[in-house]
Protein backbone atom coordinates (compact mmCIF):
# COMPACT_ATOMS: atom_id res chain seq x y z
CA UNK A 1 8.94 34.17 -1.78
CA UNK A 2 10.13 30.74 -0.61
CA UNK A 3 7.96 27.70 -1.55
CA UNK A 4 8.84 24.46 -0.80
CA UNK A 5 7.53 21.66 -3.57
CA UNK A 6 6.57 18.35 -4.07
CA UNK A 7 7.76 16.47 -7.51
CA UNK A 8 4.65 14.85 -8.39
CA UNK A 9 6.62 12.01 -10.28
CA UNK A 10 9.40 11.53 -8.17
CA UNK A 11 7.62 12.64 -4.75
CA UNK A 12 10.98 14.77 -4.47
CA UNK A 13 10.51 18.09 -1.82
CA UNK A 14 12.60 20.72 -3.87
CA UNK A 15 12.54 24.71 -2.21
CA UNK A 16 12.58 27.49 -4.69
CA UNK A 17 12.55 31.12 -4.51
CA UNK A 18 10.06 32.56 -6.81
CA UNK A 19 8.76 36.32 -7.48
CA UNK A 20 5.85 37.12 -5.59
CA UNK A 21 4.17 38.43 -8.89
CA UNK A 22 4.27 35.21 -10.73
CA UNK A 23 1.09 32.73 -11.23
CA UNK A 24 1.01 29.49 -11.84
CA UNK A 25 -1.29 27.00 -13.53
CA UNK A 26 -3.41 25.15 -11.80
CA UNK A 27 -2.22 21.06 -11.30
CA UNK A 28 -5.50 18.69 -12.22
CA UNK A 29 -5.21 15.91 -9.33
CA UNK A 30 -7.89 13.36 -8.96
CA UNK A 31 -8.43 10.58 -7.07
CA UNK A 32 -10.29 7.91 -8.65
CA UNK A 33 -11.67 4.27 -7.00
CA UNK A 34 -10.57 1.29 -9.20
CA UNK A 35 -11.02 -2.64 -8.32
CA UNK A 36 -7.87 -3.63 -8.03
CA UNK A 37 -7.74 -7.27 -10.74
CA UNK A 38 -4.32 -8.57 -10.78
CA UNK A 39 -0.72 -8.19 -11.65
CA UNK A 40 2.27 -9.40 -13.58
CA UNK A 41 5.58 -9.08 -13.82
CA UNK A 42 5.51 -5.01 -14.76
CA UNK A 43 2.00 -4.09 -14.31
CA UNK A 44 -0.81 -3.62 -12.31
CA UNK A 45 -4.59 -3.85 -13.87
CA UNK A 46 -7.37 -1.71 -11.94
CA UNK A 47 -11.11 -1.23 -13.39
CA UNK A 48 -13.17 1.23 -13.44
CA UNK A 49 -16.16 -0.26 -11.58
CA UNK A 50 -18.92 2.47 -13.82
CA UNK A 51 -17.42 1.65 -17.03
CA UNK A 52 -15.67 -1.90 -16.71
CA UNK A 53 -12.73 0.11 -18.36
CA UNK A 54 -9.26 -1.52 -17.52
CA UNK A 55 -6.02 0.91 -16.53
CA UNK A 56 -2.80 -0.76 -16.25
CA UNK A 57 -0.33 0.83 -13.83
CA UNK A 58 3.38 0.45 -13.55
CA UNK A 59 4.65 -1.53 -10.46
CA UNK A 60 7.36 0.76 -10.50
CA UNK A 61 4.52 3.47 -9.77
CA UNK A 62 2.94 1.58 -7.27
CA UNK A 63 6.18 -0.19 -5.56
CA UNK A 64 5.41 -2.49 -2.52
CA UNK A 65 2.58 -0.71 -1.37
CA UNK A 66 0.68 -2.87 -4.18
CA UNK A 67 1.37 -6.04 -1.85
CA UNK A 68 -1.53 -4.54 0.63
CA UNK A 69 -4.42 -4.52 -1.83
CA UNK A 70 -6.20 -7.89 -2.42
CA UNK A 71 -7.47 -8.77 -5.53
CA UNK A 72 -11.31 -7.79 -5.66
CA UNK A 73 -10.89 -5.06 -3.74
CA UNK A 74 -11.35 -1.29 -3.96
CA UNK A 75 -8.17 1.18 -4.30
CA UNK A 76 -7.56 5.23 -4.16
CA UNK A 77 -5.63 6.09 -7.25
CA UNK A 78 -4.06 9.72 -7.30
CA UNK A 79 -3.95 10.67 -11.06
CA UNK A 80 -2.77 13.83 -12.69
CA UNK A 81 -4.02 14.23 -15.50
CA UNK A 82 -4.11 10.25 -17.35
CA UNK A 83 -1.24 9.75 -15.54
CA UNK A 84 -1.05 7.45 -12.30
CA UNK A 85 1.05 9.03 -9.39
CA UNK A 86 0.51 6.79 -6.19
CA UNK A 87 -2.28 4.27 -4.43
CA UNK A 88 -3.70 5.97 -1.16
CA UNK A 89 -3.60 2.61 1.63
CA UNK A 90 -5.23 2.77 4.64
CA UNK A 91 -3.22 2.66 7.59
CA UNK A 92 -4.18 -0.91 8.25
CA UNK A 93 -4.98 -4.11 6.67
CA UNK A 94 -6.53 -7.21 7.77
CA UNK A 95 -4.71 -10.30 5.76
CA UNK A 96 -4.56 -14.08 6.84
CA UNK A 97 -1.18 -15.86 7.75
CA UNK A 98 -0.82 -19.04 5.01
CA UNK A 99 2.15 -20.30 7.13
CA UNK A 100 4.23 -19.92 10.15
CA UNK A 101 5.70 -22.67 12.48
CA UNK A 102 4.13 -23.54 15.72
CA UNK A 103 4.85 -21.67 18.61
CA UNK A 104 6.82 -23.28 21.63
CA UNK A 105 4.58 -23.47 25.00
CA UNK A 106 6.03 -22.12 27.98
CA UNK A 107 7.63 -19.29 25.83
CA UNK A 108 4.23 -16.78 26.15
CA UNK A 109 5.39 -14.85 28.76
CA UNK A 110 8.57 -13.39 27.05
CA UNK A 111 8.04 -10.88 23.75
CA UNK A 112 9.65 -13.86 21.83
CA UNK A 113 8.52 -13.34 17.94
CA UNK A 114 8.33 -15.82 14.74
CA UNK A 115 8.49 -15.28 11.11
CA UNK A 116 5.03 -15.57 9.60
CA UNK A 117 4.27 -15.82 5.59
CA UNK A 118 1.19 -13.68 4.40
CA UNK A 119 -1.45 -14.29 2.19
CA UNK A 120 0.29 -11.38 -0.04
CA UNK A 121 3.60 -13.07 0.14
CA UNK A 122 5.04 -10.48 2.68
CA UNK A 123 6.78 -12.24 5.75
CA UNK A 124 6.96 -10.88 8.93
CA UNK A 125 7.63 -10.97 12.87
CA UNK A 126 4.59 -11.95 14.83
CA UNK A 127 4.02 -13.14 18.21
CA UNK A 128 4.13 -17.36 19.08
CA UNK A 129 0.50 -17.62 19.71
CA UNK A 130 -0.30 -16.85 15.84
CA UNK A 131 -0.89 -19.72 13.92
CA UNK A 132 -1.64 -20.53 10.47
CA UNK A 133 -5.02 -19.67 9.06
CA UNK A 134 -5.24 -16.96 11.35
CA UNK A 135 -5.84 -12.89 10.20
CA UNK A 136 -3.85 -10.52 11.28
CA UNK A 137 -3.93 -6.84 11.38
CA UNK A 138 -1.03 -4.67 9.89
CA UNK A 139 0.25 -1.47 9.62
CA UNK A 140 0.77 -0.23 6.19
CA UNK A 141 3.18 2.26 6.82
CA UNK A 142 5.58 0.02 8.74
CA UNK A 143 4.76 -3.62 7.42
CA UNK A 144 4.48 -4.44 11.20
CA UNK A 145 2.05 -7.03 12.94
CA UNK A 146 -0.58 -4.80 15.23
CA UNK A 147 -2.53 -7.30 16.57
CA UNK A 148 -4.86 -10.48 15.96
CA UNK A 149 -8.17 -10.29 14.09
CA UNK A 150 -10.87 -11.67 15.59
């Protein structure tokens, strides 16, 4: 039997053949809600909002999907076992745009796009008519601009 697999670690997708007569332990994965606090320069600190119980998590766990979660607020955490694996995001976030230059008039009618600066740091295209102070919707998955929050 043929059975592709998924490196838990690594996220890896390995095949292997095995014999249809083997078993296999069952893998302990649970997903637990932690406020996300803050981070530094190799960690990331969740609590446990029950027991006020702090879990540090490696930003090389997490990677740059850790820019999407504001401090304060709730995050999916797959664990296996104690272990941390990944954050679960939702597909979009709302965040406000801290700075971006002023768009030129007369240039509205052409998809013309600007860099914008995030409240997260990230920096991205967005249309001229954002401004600064303005929220913004984006897509997790792509770290594109979706539309303007109203």
């Amino acid at each position: 039997m043929r059975v592709s697999c998924v490196n838990l670690e690594s996220g890896a997708n390995v095949e292997h053949a095995f014999s249809s007569n083997l078993t296999f332990p069952e893998v302990d994965l649970r997903k637990r809600s932690l406020q996300y606090l803050y981070k530094d320069g190799k960690t990331a600190t969740f609590m446990e909002p029950a027991t006020f119980d702090q879990v540090e998590i490696p930003l090389s766990i997490l990677g740059s999907d850790i820019s999407y979660v504001k401090e304060g607020e709730s995050a999916s955490i797959l664990f296996w076992e104690d272990r941390a694996l990944s954050i679960d995001l939702p597909p979009k976030v709302v965040l406000t745009v801290v700075q971006t230059d002023p768009g030129v008039k007369g240039n509205s009618a052409t998809n013309i796009f600007k860099t914008a600066v995030l409240e997260n740091g990230l920096k991205l295209k967005v249309p001229l008519f954002v401004n600064a102070g303005d929220k913004i919707r984006v897509d997790t998955r792509t770290g594109e601009y979706i539309e303007r929050q109203r």
